[in-house]
Protein backbone atom coordinates (compact mmCIF):
# COMPACT_ATOMS: atom_id res chain seq x y z
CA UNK A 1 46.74 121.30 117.45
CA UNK A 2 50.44 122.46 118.19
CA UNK A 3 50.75 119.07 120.02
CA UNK A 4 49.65 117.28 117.08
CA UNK A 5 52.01 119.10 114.45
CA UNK A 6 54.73 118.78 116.92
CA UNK A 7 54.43 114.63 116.48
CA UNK A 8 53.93 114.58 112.70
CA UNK A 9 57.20 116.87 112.63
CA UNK A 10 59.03 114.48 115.11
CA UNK A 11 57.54 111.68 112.57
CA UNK A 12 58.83 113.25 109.93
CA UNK A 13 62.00 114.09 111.35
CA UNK A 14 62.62 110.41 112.66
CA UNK A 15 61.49 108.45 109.10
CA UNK A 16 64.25 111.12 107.04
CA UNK A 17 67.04 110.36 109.98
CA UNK A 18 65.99 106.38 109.66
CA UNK A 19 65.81 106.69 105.62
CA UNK A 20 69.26 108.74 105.73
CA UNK A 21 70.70 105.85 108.16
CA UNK A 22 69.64 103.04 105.52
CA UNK A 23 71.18 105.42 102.67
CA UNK A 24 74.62 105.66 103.98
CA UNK A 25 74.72 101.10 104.39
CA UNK A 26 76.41 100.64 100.84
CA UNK A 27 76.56 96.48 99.74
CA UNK A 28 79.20 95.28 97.51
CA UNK A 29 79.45 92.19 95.43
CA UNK A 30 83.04 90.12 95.48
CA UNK A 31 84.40 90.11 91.71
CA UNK A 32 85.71 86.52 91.33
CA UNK A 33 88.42 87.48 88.97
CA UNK A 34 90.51 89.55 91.25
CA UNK A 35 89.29 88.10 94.74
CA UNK A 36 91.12 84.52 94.84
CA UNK A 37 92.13 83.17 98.09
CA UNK A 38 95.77 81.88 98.62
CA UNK A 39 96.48 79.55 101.02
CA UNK A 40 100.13 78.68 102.28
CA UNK A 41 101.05 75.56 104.47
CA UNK A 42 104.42 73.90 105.50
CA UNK A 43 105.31 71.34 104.04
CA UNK A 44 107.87 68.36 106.18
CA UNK A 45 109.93 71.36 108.05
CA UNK A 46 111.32 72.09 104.18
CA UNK A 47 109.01 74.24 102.71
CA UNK A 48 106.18 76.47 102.42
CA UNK A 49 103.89 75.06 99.84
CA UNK A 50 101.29 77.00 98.42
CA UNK A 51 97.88 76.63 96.41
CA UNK A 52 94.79 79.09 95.13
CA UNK A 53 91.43 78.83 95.18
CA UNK A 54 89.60 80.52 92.00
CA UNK A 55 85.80 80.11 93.04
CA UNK A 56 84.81 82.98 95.28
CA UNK A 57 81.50 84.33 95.25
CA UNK A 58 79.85 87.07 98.15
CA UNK A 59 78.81 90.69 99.34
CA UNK A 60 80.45 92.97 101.89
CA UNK A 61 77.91 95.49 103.56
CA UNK A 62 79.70 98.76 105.23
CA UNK A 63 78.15 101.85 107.07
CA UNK A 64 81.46 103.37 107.16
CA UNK A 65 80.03 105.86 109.20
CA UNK A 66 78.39 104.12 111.46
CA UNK A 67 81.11 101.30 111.49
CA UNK A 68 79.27 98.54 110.99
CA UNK A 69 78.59 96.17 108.07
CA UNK A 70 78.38 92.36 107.09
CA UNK A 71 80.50 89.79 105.36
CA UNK A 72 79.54 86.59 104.10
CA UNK A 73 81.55 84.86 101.26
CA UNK A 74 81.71 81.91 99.84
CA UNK A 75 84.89 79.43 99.10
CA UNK A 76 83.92 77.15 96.09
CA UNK A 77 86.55 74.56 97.24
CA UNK A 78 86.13 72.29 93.83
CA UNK A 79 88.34 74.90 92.72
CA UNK A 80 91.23 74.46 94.48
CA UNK A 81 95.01 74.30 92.58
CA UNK A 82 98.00 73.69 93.84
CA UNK A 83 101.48 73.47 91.31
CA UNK A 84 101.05 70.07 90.71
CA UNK A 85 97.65 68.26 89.25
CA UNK A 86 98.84 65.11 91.08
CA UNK A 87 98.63 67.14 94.09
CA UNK A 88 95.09 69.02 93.22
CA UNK A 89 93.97 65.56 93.49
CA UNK A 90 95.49 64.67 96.89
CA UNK A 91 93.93 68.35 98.29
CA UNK A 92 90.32 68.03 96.71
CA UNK A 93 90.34 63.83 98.35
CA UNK A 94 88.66 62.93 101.45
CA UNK A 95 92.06 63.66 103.46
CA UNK A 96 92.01 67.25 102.90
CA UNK A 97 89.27 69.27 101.11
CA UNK A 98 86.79 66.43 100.56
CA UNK A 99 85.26 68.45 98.10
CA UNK A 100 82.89 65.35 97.12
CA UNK A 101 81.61 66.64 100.56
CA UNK A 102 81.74 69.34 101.44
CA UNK A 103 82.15 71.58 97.94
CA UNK A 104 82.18 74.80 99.74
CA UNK A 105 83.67 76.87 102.90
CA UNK A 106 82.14 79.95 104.21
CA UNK A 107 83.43 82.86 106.40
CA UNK A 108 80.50 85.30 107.49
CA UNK A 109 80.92 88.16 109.88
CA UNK A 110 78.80 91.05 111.47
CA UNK A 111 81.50 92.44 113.68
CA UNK A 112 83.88 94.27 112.03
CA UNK A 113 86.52 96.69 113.20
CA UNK A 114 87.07 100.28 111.98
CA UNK A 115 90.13 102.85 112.27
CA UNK A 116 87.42 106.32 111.52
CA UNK A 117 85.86 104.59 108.35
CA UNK A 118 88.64 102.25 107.11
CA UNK A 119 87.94 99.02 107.55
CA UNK A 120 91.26 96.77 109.35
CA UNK A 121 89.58 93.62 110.07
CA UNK A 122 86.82 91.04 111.02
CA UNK A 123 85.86 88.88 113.24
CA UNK A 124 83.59 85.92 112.26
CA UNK A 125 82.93 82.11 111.52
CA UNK A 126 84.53 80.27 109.41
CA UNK A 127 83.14 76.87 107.95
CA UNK A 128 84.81 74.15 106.46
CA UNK A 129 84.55 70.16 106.43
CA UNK A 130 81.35 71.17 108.02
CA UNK A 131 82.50 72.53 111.33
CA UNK A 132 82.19 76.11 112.02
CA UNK A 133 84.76 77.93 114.04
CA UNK A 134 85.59 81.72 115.28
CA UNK A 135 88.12 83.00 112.87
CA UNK A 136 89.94 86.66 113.05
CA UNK A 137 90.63 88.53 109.97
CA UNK A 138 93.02 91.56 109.45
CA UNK A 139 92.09 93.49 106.80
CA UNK A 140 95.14 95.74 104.95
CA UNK A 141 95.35 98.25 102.30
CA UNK A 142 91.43 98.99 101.85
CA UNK A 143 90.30 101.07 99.88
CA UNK A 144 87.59 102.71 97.98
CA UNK A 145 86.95 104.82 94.96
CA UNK A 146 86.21 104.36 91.34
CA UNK A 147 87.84 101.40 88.50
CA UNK A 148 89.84 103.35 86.43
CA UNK A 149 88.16 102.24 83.36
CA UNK A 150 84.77 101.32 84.32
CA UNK A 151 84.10 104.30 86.68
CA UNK A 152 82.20 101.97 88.77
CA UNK A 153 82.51 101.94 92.91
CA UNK A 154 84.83 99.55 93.87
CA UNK A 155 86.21 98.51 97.18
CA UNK A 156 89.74 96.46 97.52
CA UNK A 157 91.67 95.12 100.05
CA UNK A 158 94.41 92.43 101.55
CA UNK A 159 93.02 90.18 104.14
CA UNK A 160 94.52 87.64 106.27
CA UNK A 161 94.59 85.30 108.66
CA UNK A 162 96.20 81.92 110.15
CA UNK A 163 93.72 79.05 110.86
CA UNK A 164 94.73 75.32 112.16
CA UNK A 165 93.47 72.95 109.75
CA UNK A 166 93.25 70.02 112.65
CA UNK A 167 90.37 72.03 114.25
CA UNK A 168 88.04 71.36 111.08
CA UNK A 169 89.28 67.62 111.10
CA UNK A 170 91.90 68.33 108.53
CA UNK A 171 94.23 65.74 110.25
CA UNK A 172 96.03 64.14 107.61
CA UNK A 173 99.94 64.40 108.01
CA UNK A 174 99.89 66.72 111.22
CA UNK A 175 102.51 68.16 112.65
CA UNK A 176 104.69 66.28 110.20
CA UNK A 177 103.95 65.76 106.78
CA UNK A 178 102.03 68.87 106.55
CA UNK A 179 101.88 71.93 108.97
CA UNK A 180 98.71 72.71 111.02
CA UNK A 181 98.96 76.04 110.67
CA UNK A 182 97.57 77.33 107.66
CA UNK A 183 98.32 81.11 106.32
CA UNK A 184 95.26 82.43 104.10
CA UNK A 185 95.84 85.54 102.36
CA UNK A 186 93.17 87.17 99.90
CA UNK A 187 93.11 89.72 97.68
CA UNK A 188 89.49 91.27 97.66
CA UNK A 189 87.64 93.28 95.03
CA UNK A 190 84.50 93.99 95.19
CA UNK A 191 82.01 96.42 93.14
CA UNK A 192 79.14 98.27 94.60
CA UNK A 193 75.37 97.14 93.59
């Protein structure tokens, strides 16, 4: 009998650690509005040229004290905007974007890095044009608490990184015209479910 009791209590006490493990995993879904990805290229040796994207959708999973979580966003790149509409063309045509395409990009991520439970960055896969490839994100400036107004959980954050656009088959104008290097830099907010 004490056997038995023993192994319903170490049942018992197993199911509330596993149920307190699951608790503590909080998911967050990207707000559009205030999460739009900036992207910065050089343009002939002259200039840095830049352009936004305003169609971001996605959730962001942390454990913060586990450190642990997921990412996996979505780029919608028919949204794409540069200074000039002349130009929004060139970006969304089959030598850059393609967006007929390939109307989206992705970055997902299950490795994530942690300083105690602050999130500074990600490791993961970007896809775009269709060909996936390891990207590294730092992650600056996170935070969590509650919108001022809404009193709703929100998480924020700066994130970037530096991808070369030749490795999707974004070839058009390299080194030249247009820089391979590409600077992405995103402001992220994103409310709890």
């Amino acid at each position: 009998m004490r056997v038995r009791k023993l192994a319903v209590a170490t049942a018992i006490v197993g199911l509330a650690a596993s149920v307190a493990g699951a608790a503590s995993a909080q998911t967050y879904n990207i707000d559009p509005e205030h999460s739009q990805p900036i992207f910065e290229v050089n343009h002939m040796g002259f200039s840095l040229q830049r352009g936004t994207f305003s169609g971001v959708t996605g959730k962001i999973a942390l454990d913060r004290a586990a450190r642990k979580g997921t990412i996996d966003v979505t780029i919608d790149t028919t949204t794409v905007r540069t200074s000039d509409p002349r130009l929004d063309t060139r970006v969304r045509g089959e030598d850059f974007f393609n967006v007929a395409k390939y109307p989206t990009m992705t970055f997902k991520s299950s490795d994530l890095a942690f300083d105690g439970d602050r999130l500074v960055g990600a490791d993961g896969e970007l896809t775009m044009l269709g060909i996936t490839k390891p990207v590294k994100l730092t992650v600056a400036n996170f935070v969590c608490g509650l919108h001022p107004f809404t009193k709703n959980p929100l998480c924020g954050a700066e994130v970037t990184t530096t991808i070369k656009r030749s490795e999707s088959g974004m070839n058009w104008g390299v080194p030249k015209a247009v820089g391979d290097d590409v600077k992405l830099a995103i402001p992220i907010e994103a409310y709890k479910e």
